[in-house]
Protein backbone atom coordinates (compact mmCIF):
# COMPACT_ATOMS: atom_id res chain seq x y z
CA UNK A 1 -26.50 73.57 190.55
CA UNK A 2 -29.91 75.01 190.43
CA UNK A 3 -32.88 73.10 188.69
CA UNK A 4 -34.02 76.11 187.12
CA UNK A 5 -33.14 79.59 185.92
CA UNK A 6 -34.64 82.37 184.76
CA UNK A 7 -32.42 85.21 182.70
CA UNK A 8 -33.74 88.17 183.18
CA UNK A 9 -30.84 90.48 182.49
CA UNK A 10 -30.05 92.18 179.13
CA UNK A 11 -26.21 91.27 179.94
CA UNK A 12 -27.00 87.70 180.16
CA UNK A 13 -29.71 87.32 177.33
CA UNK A 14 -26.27 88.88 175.22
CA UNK A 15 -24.07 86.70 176.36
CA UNK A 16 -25.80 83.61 175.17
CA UNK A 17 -26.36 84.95 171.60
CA UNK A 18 -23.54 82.88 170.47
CA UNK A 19 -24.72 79.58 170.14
CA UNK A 20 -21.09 78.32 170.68
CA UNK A 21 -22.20 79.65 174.42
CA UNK A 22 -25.28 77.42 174.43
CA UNK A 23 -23.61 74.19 173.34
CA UNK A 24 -21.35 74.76 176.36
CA UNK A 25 -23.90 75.54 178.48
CA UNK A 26 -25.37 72.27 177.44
CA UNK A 27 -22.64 69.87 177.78
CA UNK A 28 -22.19 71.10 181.21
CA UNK A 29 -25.59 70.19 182.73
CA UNK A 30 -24.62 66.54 181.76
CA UNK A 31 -21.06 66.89 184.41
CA UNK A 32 -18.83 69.10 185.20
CA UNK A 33 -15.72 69.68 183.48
CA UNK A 34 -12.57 71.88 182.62
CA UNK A 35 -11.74 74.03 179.47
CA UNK A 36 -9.48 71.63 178.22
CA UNK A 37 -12.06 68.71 178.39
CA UNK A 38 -14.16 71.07 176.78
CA UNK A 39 -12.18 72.06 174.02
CA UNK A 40 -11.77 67.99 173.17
CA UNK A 41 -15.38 67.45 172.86
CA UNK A 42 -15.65 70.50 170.49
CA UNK A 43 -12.39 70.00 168.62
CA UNK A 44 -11.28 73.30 169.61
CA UNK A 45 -8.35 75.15 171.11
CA UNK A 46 -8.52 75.69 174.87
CA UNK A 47 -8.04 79.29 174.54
CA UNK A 48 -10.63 79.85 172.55
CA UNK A 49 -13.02 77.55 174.98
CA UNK A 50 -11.92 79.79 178.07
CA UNK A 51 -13.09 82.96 176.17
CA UNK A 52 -16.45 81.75 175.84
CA UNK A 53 -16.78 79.99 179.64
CA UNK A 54 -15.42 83.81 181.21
CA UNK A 55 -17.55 85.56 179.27
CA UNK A 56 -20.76 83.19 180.57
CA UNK A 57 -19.33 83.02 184.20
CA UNK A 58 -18.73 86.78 184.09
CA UNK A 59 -22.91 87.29 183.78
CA UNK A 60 -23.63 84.19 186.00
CA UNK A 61 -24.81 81.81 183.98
CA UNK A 62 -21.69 79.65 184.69
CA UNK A 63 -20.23 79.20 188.10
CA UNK A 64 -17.14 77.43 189.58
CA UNK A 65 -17.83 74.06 190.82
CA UNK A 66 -14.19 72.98 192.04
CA UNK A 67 -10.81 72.65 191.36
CA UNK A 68 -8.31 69.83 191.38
CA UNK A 69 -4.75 69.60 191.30
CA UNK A 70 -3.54 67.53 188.83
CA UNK A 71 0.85 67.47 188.22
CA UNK A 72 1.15 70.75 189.96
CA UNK A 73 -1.65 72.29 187.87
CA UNK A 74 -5.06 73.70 189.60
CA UNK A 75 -7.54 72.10 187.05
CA UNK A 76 -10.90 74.44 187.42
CA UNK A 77 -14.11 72.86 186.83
CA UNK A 78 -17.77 74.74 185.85
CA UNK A 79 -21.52 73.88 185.69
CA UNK A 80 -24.04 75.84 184.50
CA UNK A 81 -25.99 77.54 186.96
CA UNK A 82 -29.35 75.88 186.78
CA UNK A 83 -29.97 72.59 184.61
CA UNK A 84 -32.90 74.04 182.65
CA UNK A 85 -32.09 78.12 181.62
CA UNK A 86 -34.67 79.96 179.70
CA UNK A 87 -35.59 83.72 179.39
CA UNK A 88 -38.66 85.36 181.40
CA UNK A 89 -41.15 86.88 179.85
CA UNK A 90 -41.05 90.13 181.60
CA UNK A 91 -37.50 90.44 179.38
CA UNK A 92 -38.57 89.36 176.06
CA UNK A 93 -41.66 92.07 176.67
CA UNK A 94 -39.02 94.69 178.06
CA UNK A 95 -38.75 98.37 176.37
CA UNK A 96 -35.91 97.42 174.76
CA UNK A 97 -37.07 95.28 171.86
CA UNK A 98 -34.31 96.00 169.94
CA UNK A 99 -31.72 94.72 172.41
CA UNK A 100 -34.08 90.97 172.32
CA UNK A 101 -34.42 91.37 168.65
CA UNK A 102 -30.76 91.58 167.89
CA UNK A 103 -29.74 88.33 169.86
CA UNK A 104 -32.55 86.12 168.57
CA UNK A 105 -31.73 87.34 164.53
CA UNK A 106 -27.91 86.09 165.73
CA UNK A 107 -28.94 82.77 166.48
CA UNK A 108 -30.88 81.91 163.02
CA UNK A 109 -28.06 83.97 160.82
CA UNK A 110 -25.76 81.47 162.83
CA UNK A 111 -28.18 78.38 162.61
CA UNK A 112 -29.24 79.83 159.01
CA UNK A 113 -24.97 79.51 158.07
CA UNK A 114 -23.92 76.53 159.49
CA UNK A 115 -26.82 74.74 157.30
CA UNK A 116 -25.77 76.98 154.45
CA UNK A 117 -22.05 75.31 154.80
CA UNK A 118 -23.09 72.03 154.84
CA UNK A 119 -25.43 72.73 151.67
CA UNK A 120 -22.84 74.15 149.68
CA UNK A 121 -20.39 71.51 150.60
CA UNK A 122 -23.40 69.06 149.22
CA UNK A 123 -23.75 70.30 146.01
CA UNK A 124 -20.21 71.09 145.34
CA UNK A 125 -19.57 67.23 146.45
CA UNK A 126 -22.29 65.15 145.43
CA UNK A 127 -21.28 62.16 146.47
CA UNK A 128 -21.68 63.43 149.65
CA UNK A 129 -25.49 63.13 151.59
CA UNK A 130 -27.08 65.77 153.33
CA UNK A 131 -28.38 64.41 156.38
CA UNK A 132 -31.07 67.00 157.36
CA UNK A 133 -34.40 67.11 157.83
CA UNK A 134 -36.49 69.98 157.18
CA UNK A 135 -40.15 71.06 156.59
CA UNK A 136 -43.10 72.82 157.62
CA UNK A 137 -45.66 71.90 160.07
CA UNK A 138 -49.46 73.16 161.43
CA UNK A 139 -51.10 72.56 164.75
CA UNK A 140 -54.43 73.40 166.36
CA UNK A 141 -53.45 73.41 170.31
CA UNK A 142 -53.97 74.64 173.72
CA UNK A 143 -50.95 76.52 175.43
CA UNK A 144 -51.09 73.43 178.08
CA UNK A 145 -50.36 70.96 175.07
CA UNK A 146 -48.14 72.91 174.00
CA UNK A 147 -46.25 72.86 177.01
CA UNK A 148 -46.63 69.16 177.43
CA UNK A 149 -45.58 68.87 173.73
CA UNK A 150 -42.66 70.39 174.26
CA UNK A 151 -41.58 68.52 177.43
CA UNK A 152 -42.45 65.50 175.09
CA UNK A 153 -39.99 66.46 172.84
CA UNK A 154 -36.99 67.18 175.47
CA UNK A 155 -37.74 63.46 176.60
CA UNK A 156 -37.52 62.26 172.93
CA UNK A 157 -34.00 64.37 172.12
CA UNK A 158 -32.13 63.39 175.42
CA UNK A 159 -30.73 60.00 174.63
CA UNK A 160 -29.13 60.95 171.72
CA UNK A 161 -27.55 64.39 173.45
CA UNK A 162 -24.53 62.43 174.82
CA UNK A 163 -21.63 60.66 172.67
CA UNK A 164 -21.87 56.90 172.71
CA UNK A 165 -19.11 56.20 170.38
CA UNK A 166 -21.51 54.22 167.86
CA UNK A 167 -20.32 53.39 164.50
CA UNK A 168 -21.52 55.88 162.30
CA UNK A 169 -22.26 58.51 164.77
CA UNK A 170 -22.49 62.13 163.80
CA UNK A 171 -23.12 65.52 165.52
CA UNK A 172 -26.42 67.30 164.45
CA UNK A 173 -27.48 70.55 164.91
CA UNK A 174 -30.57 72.68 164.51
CA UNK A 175 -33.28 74.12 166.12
CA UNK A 176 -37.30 73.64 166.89
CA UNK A 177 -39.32 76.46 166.80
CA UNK A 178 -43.21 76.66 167.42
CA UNK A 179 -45.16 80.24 167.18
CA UNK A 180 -48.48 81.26 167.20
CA UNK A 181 -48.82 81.67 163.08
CA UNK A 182 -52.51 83.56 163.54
CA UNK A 183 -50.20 86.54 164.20
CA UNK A 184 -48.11 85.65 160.94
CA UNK A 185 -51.00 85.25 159.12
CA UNK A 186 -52.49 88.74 160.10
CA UNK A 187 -49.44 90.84 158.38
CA UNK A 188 -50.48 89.62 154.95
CA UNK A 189 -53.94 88.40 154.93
CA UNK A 190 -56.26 89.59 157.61
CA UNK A 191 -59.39 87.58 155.92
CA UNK A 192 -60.77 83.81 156.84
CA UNK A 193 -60.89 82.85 153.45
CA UNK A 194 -57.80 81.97 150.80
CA UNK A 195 -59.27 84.11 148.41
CA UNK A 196 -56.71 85.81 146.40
CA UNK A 197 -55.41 89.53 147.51
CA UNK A 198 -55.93 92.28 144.90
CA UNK A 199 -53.97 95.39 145.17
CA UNK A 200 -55.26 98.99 144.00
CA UNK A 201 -52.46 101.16 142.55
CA UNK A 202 -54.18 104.21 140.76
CA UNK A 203 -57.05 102.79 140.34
CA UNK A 204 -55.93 99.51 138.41
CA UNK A 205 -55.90 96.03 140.12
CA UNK A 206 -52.29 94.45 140.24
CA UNK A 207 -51.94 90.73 140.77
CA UNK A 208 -51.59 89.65 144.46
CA UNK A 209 -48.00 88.60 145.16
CA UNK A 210 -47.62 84.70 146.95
CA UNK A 211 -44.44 84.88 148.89
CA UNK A 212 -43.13 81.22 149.03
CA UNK A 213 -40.32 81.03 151.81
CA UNK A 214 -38.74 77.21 151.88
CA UNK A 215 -35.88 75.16 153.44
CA UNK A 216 -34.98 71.95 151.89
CA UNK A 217 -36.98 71.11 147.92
CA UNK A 218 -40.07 72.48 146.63
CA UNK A 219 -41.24 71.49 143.27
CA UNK A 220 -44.10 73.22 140.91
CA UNK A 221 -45.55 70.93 137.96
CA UNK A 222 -48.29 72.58 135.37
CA UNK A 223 -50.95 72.08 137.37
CA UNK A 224 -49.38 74.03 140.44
CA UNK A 225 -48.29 76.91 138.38
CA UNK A 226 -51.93 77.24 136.45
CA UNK A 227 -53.51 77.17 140.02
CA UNK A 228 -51.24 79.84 140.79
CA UNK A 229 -52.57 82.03 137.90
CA UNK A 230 -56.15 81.13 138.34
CA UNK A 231 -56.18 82.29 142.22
CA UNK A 232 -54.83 85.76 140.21
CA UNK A 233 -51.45 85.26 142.31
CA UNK A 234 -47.79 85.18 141.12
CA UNK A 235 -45.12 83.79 143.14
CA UNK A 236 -42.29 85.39 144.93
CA UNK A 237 -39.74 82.41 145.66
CA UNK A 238 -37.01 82.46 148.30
CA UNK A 239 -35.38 79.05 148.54
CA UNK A 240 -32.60 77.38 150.43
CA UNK A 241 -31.84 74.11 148.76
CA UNK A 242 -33.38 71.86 145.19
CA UNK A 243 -36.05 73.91 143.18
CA UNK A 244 -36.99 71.50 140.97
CA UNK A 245 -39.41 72.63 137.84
CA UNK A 246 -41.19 69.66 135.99
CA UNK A 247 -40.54 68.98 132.42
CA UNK A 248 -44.13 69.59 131.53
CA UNK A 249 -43.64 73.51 132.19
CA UNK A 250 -43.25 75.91 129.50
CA UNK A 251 -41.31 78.72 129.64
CA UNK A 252 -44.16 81.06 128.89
CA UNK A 253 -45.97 79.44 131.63
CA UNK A 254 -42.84 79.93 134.28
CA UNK A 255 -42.97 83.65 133.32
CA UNK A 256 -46.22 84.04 133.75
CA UNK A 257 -46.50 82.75 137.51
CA UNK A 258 -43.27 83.60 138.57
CA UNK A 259 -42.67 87.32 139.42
CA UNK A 260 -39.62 86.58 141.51
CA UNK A 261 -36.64 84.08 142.12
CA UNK A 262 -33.99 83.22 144.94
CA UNK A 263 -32.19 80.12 145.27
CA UNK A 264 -29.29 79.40 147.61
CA UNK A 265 -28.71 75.59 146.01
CA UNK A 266 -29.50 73.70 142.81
CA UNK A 267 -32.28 74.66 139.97
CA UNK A 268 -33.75 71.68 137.97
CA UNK A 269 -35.75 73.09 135.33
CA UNK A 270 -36.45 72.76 131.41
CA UNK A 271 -34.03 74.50 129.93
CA UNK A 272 -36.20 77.80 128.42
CA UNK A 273 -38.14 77.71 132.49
CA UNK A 274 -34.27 77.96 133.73
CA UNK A 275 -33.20 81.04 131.60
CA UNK A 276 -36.72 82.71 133.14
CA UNK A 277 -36.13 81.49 136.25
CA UNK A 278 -32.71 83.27 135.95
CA UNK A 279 -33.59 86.43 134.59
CA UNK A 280 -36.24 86.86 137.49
CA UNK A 281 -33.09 86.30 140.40
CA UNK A 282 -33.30 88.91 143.02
């Protein structure tokens, strides 16, 4: 097995848009092993296993590393091709965008759904904890500490990638992802300042809107809302998980600030903020 890979086929950078794909890729740097073992570790059928390791050793990106015979059986056994996989750059900057685009929106729908499960199995169940952790961070660095950071991170993650049969030991999933948000910013807002955004249509000034995109609980007292307002804003919301309104919030208020709602989890809310809140749903 190599130390290092680069994919730099449109094939390959396909074939690992399942993330199914990548968690076998994983487990394999770690040691060798069959479908069958496989399968055990992921509490899944063999046959479905072998699908997935033919369609990654088909493209290269998992190779034979020997066989045994085991009771008159030839057991096959695979490793990844390199320890540490990752996609050039040359690829991701190919002209064929769409091709790139396509397998990186299937691995956050399929990160995005398996939280969704667990979320809705949460709040139909509430005795039940979610154990996630979610938020949103910002970072001044150099692309050297960024590199560094992330290497720091690996280090930090790797103990905890094997099973150690500890009492209370669960599997986790999820993602990190770091991006240059200047180039976010610049879609919206192409100003230094956080002065509010006023919009011309036929010659009248509409209020600007403030998208609000979160993952986990955001909450809005009186204060927040009236801020809002006064920065001549109103908020689009797009939540996954609690949205939790403050009981000193009037309805009138809610309306007022809010021009939009969308909530994959549970509303807490006054009761006359909760019917607006409703009304505005997307």
């Amino acid at each position: 097995m190599k130390e290092y890979y680069s994919i730099e086929r449109l094939d390959q950078l396909r074939a690992i848009s399942d993330l199914l794909r990548l968690r076998i890729i994983d487990l394999l740097r770690e040691r060798s092993m069959t479908v069958t073992q496989l399968g055990e570790i992921l509490s899944m059928a063999p046959g479905r296993v072998h699908y997935h390791v033919r369609e990654l050793e088909k493209v290269g990106l998992l190779q034979l590393a020997e066989t045994r015979e085991k009771g008159g059986v030839l057991e096959k056994y695979y490793l990844p091709i390199a320890r540490e996989i990752d996609v050039a750059s040359g690829l991701l900057l190919s002209d064929v965008p769409d091709a790139v685009l396509a397998t990186v929106s299937s691995w956050f729908n399929q990160l995005r759904n398996g939280f969704l499960r667990t979320l809705r199995r949460t709040l139909q169940h509430q005795d039940e904890v979610l154990n996630a952790e979610f938020g949103m961070l910002h970072m001044y660095i150099t692309g050297d500490e960024l590199l560094h950071l992330n290497r720091e991170i690996e280090a930090l993650f790797k103990p905890y990638q094997v099973q150690r049969g500890l009492e209370g030991e669960m599997e986790i999933s999820g993602t990190l992802i770091l991006y240059p948000s200047s180039a976010e910013r610049s879609t919206y807002d192409t100003r230094d300042s956080d002065e509010p955004v006023s919009q011309e249509h036929g010659g009248t000034t509409a209020t600007a809107a403030y998208n609000v995109q979160m993952v986990g609980m955001v909450q809005y007292d009186k204060a927040a809302l009236e801020q809002v307002l006064t920065q001549g804003r109103r908020l689009h919301m797009n939540i996954i998980g609690i949205c939790r309104i403050s009981d000193d919030v009037e309805a009138e208020l809610a309306d007022q600030a809010i021009e939009s709602f969308s909530l994959i989890g549970k509303l807490e809310a006054p009761e006359g903020v909760r019917q607006v809140m409703l009304r505005k749903q997307m």
